[in-house]
C-alpha atoms as a PDB file:
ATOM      1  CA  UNK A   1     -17.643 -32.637  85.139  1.00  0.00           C
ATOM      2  CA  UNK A   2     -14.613 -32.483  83.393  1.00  0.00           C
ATOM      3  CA  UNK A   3     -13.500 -36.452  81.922  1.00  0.00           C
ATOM      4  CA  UNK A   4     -10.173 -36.950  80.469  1.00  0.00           C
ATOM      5  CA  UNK A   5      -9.059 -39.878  78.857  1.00  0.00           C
ATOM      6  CA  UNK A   6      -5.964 -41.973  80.228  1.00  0.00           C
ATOM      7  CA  UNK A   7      -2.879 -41.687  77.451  1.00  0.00           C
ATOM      8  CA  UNK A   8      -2.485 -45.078  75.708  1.00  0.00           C
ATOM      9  CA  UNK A   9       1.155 -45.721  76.745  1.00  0.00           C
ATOM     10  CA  UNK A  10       3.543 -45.516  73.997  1.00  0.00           C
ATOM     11  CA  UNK A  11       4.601 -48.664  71.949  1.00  0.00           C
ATOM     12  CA  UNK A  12       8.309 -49.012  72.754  1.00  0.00           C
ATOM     13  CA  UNK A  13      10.346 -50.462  70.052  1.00  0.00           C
ATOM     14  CA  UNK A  14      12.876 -52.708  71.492  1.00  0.00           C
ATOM     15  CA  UNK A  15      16.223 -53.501  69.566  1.00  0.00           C
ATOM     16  CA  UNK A  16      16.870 -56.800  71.431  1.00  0.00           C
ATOM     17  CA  UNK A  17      15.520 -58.797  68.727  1.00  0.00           C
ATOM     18  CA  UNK A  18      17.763 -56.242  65.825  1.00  0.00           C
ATOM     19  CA  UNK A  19      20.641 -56.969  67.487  1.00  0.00           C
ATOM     20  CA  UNK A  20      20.099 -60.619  67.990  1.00  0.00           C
ATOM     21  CA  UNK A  21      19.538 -61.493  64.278  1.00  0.00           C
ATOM     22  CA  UNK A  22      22.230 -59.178  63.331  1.00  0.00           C
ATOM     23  CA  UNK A  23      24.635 -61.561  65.667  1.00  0.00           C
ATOM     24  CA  UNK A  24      23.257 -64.676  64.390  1.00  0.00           C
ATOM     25  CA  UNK A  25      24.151 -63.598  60.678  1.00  0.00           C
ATOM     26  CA  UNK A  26      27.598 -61.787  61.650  1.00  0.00           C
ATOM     27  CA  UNK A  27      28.545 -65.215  63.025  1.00  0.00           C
ATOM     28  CA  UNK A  28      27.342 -66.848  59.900  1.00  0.00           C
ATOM     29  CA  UNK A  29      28.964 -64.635  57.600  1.00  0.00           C
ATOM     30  CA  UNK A  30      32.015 -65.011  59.769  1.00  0.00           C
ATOM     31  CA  UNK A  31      32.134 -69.010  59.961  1.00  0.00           C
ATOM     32  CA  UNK A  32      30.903 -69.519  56.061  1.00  0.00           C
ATOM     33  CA  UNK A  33      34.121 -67.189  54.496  1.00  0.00           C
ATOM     34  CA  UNK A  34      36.537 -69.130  56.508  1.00  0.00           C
ATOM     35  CA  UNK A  35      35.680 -71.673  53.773  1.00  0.00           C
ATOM     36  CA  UNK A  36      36.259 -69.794  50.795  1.00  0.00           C
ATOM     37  CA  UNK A  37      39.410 -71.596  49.614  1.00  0.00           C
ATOM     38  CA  UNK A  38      40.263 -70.949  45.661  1.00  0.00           C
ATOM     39  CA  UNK A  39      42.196 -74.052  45.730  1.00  0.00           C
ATOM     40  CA  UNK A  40      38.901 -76.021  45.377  1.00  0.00           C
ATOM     41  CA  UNK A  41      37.745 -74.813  42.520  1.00  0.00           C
ATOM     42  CA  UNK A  42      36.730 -78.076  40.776  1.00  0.00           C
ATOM     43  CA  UNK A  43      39.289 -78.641  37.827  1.00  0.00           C
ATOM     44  CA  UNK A  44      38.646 -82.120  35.862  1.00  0.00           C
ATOM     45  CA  UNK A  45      41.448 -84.158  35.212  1.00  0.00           C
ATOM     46  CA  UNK A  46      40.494 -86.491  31.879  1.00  0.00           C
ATOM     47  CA  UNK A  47      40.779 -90.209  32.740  1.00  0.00           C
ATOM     48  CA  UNK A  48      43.337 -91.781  30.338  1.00  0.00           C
ATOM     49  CA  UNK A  49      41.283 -92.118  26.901  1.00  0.00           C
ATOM     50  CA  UNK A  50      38.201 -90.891  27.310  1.00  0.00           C
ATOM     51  CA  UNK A  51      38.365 -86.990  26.718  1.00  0.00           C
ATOM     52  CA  UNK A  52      41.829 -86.606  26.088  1.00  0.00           C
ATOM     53  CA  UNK A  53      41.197 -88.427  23.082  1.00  0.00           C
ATOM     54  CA  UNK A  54      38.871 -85.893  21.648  1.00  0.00           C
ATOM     55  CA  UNK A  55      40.238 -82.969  23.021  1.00  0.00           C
ATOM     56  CA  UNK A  56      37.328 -81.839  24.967  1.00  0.00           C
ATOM     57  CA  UNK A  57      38.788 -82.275  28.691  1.00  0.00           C
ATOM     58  CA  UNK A  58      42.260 -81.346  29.754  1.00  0.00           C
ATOM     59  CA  UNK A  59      44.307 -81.651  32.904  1.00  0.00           C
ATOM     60  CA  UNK A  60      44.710 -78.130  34.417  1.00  0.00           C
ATOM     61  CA  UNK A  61      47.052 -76.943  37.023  1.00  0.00           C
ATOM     62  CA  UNK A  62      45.907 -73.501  38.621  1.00  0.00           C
ATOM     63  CA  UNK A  63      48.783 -71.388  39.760  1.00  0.00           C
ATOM     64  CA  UNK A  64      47.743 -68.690  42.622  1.00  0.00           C
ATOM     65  CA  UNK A  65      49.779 -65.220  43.220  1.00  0.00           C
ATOM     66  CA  UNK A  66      49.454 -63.504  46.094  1.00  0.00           C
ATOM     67  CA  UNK A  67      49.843 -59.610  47.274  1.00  0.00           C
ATOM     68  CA  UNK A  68      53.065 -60.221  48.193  1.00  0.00           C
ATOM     69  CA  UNK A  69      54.010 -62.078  44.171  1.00  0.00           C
ATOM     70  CA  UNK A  70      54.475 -65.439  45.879  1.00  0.00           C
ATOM     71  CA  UNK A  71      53.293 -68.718  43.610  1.00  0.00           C
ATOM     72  CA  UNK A  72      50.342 -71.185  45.203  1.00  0.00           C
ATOM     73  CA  UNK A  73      50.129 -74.425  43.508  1.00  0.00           C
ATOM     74  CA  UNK A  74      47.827 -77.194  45.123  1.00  0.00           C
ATOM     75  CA  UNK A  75      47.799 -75.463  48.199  1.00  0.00           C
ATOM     76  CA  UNK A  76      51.533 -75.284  48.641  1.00  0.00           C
ATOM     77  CA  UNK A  77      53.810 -71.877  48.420  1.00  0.00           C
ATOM     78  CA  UNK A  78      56.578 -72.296  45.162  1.00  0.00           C
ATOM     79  CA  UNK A  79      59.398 -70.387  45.434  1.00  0.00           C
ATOM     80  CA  UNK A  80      60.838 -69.413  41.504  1.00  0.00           C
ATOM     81  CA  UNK A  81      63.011 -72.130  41.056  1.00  0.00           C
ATOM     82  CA  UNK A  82      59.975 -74.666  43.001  1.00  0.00           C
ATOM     83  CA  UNK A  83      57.486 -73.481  40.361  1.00  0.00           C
ATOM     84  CA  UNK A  84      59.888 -73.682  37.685  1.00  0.00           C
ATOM     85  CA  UNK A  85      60.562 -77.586  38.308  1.00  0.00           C
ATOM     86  CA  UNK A  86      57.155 -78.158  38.549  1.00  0.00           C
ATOM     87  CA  UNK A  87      56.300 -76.503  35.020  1.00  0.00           C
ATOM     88  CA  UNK A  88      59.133 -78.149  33.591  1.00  0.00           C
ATOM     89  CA  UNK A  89      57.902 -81.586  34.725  1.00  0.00           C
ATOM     90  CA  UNK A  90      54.100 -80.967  33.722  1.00  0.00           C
ATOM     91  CA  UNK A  91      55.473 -80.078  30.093  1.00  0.00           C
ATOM     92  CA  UNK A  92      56.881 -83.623  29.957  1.00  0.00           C
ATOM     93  CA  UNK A  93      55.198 -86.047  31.865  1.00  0.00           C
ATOM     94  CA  UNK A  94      51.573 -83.879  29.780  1.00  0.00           C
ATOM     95  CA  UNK A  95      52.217 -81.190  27.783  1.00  0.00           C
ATOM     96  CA  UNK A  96      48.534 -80.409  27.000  1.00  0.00           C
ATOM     97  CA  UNK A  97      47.803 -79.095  30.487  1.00  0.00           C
ATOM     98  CA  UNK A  98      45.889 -76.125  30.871  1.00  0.00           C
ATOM     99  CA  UNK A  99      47.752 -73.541  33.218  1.00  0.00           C
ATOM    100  CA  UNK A 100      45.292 -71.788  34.812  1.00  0.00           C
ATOM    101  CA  UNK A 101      46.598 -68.349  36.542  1.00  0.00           C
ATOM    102  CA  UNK A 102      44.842 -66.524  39.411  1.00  0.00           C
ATOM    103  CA  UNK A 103      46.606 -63.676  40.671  1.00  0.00           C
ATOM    104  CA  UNK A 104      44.762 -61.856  43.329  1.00  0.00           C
ATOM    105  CA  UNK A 105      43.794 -58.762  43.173  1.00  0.00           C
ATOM    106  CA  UNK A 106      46.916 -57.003  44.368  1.00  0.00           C
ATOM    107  CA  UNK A 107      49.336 -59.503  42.881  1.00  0.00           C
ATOM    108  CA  UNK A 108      52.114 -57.499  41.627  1.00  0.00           C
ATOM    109  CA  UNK A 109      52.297 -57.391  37.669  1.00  0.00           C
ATOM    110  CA  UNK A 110      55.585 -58.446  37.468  1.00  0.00           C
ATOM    111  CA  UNK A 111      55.091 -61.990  38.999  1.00  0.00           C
ATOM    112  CA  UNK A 112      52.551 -62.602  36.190  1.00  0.00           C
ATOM    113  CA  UNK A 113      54.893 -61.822  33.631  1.00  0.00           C
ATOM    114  CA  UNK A 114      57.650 -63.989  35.200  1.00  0.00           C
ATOM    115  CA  UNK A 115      54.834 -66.678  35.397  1.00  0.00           C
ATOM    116  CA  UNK A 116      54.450 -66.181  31.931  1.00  0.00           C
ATOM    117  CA  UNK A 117      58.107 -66.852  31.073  1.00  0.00           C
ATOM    118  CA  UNK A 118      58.445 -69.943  33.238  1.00  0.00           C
ATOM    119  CA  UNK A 119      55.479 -71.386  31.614  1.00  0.00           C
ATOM    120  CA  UNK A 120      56.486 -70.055  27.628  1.00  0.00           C
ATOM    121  CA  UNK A 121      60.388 -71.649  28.794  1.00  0.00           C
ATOM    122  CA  UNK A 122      59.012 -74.605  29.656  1.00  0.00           C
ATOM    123  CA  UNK A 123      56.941 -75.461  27.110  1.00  0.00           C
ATOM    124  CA  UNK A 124      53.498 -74.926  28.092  1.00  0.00           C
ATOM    125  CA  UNK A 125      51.121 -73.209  25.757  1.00  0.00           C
ATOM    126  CA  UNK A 126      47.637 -72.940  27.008  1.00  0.00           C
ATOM    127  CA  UNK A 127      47.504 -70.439  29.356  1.00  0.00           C
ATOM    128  CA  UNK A 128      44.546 -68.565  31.037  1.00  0.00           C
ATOM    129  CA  UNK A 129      44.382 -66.209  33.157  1.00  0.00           C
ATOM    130  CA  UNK A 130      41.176 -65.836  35.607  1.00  0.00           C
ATOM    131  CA  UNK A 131      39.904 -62.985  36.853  1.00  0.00           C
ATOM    132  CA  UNK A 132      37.389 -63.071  40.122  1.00  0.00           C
ATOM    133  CA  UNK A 133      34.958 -60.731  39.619  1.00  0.00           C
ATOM    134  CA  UNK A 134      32.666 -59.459  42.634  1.00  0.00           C
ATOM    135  CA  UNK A 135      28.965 -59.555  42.649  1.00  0.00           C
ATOM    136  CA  UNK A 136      26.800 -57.065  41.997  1.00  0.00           C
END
Protein backbone atom coordinates (compact mmCIF):
# COMPACT_ATOMS: atom_id res chain seq x y z
CA UNK A 1 0.00 0.00 0.00
CA UNK A 2 1.69 2.83 -1.18
CA UNK A 3 0.26 6.42 0.87
CA UNK A 4 1.33 9.71 -0.34
CA UNK A 5 0.69 12.79 1.26
CA UNK A 6 -1.42 15.66 -0.50
CA UNK A 7 1.13 18.87 -1.24
CA UNK A 8 0.22 21.73 1.15
CA UNK A 9 -0.63 24.34 -1.53
CA UNK A 10 1.77 27.07 -1.77
CA UNK A 11 1.31 30.40 0.21
CA UNK A 12 0.84 32.98 -2.54
CA UNK A 13 2.08 36.35 -1.73
CA UNK A 14 -0.24 38.87 -3.07
CA UNK A 15 0.99 42.53 -3.89
CA UNK A 16 -2.52 44.08 -3.65
CA UNK A 17 -1.96 45.27 -0.28
CA UNK A 18 2.10 46.66 -1.53
CA UNK A 19 0.66 48.51 -3.99
CA UNK A 20 -2.18 49.93 -2.05
CA UNK A 21 -0.05 51.47 0.77
CA UNK A 22 2.44 52.54 -1.71
CA UNK A 23 -0.65 54.69 -3.38
CA UNK A 24 -1.89 55.91 -0.18
CA UNK A 25 1.67 57.45 0.66
CA UNK A 26 2.47 58.59 -3.10
CA UNK A 27 -0.73 60.63 -2.74
CA UNK A 28 0.40 61.89 0.57
CA UNK A 29 3.73 62.77 -0.40
CA UNK A 30 2.15 64.35 -3.44
CA UNK A 31 -0.62 66.57 -1.59
CA UNK A 32 1.82 67.50 1.59
CA UNK A 33 4.83 69.20 -0.92
CA UNK A 34 2.28 71.24 -2.64
CA UNK A 35 2.55 73.10 0.69
CA UNK A 36 6.07 73.67 0.95
CA UNK A 37 6.05 77.45 0.37
CA UNK A 38 9.50 79.29 1.59
CA UNK A 39 7.58 82.39 1.83
CA UNK A 40 6.22 81.21 5.23
CA UNK A 41 9.04 80.83 6.94
CA UNK A 42 8.08 82.58 10.21
CA UNK A 43 10.14 85.94 10.36
CA UNK A 44 9.24 88.17 13.61
CA UNK A 45 8.64 91.61 13.10
CA UNK A 46 9.48 93.53 16.72
CA UNK A 47 6.41 95.45 17.95
CA UNK A 48 7.40 99.14 18.31
CA UNK A 49 9.54 99.19 21.71
CA UNK A 50 9.75 96.10 22.95
CA UNK A 51 12.79 94.30 21.18
CA UNK A 52 13.84 96.87 18.99
CA UNK A 53 14.81 98.61 21.95
CA UNK A 54 17.33 96.08 23.01
CA UNK A 55 18.38 94.92 19.87
CA UNK A 56 17.40 91.39 20.21
CA UNK A 57 14.48 91.22 17.44
CA UNK A 58 14.64 92.82 14.06
CA UNK A 59 12.29 93.24 11.14
CA UNK A 60 13.53 90.99 8.28
CA UNK A 61 12.60 91.01 4.70
CA UNK A 62 13.58 87.63 2.86
CA UNK A 63 14.41 88.12 -0.76
CA UNK A 64 13.96 84.73 -2.96
CA UNK A 65 16.01 84.07 -6.42
CA UNK A 66 14.98 81.74 -8.61
CA UNK A 67 16.71 79.40 -11.48
CA UNK A 68 15.93 81.73 -13.84
CA UNK A 69 17.78 85.05 -11.37
CA UNK A 70 14.33 86.57 -10.90
CA UNK A 71 13.74 88.42 -7.22
CA UNK A 72 10.64 86.98 -4.84
CA UNK A 73 9.74 89.29 -2.14
CA UNK A 74 6.48 88.49 -0.05
CA UNK A 75 5.34 86.29 -2.56
CA UNK A 76 5.48 88.75 -5.41
CA UNK A 77 8.12 88.62 -8.55
CA UNK A 78 10.53 92.18 -8.46
CA UNK A 79 11.86 93.08 -11.47
CA UNK A 80 15.56 95.17 -10.82
CA UNK A 81 14.30 98.44 -10.67
CA UNK A 82 10.89 96.84 -8.38
CA UNK A 83 13.40 95.41 -5.89
CA UNK A 84 15.48 98.35 -5.97
CA UNK A 85 12.50 100.75 -4.78
CA UNK A 86 11.62 98.47 -2.32
CA UNK A 87 15.26 98.34 -0.69
CA UNK A 88 15.50 101.89 -0.99
CA UNK A 89 12.27 102.44 0.97
CA UNK A 90 13.06 99.71 3.76
CA UNK A 91 16.48 101.67 4.33
CA UNK A 92 14.37 104.71 5.25
CA UNK A 93 11.18 104.06 6.59
CA UNK A 94 13.83 101.03 9.05
CA UNK A 95 17.15 100.82 8.33
CA UNK A 96 17.90 98.00 10.84
CA UNK A 97 16.11 95.35 8.79
CA UNK A 98 17.61 92.15 8.37
CA UNK A 99 17.75 91.16 4.54
CA UNK A 100 17.49 87.75 4.46
CA UNK A 101 18.60 86.12 0.90
CA UNK A 102 17.51 82.69 -0.38
CA UNK A 103 18.62 81.90 -3.69
CA UNK A 104 17.68 78.49 -4.80
CA UNK A 105 19.75 76.13 -5.63
CA UNK A 106 20.32 76.97 -9.27
CA UNK A 107 20.00 80.72 -8.83
CA UNK A 108 22.52 82.15 -11.05
CA UNK A 109 25.56 83.80 -9.10
CA UNK A 110 25.32 86.87 -10.67
CA UNK A 111 21.79 87.85 -9.37
CA UNK A 112 23.23 87.45 -5.83
CA UNK A 113 25.87 89.75 -6.43
CA UNK A 114 23.53 92.34 -8.04
CA UNK A 115 21.34 91.69 -4.88
CA UNK A 116 24.21 92.51 -3.01
CA UNK A 117 24.75 95.90 -4.68
CA UNK A 118 21.13 96.99 -4.50
CA UNK A 119 21.10 96.27 -0.90
CA UNK A 120 25.04 97.85 -0.11
CA UNK A 121 23.49 101.13 -2.56
CA UNK A 122 20.76 101.41 -0.59
CA UNK A 123 21.89 101.38 2.60
CA UNK A 124 21.19 98.17 4.12
CA UNK A 125 23.84 96.41 6.11
CA UNK A 126 22.75 93.21 7.65
CA UNK A 127 22.65 90.80 5.21
CA UNK A 128 22.36 86.93 5.35
CA UNK A 129 22.33 84.66 3.13
CA UNK A 130 20.45 81.13 3.79
CA UNK A 131 21.29 78.13 2.53
CA UNK A 132 18.56 75.04 2.51
CA UNK A 133 20.25 72.16 3.23
CA UNK A 134 18.63 68.58 2.52
CA UNK A 135 18.21 65.92 5.05
CA UNK A 136 20.13 63.22 5.60
Amino acid sequence: MKLTRRQSPRALISLVPMIDVMMILLVFFMVTSTYLNLDMIPVVQPASGSGAAQGTDRASLMIRISADGGFMARGTSLSREDLRALLAQTARTAPETRLLLLPSGAAPLQSTVVLMDLAAQSGLSDLRILRLEARP
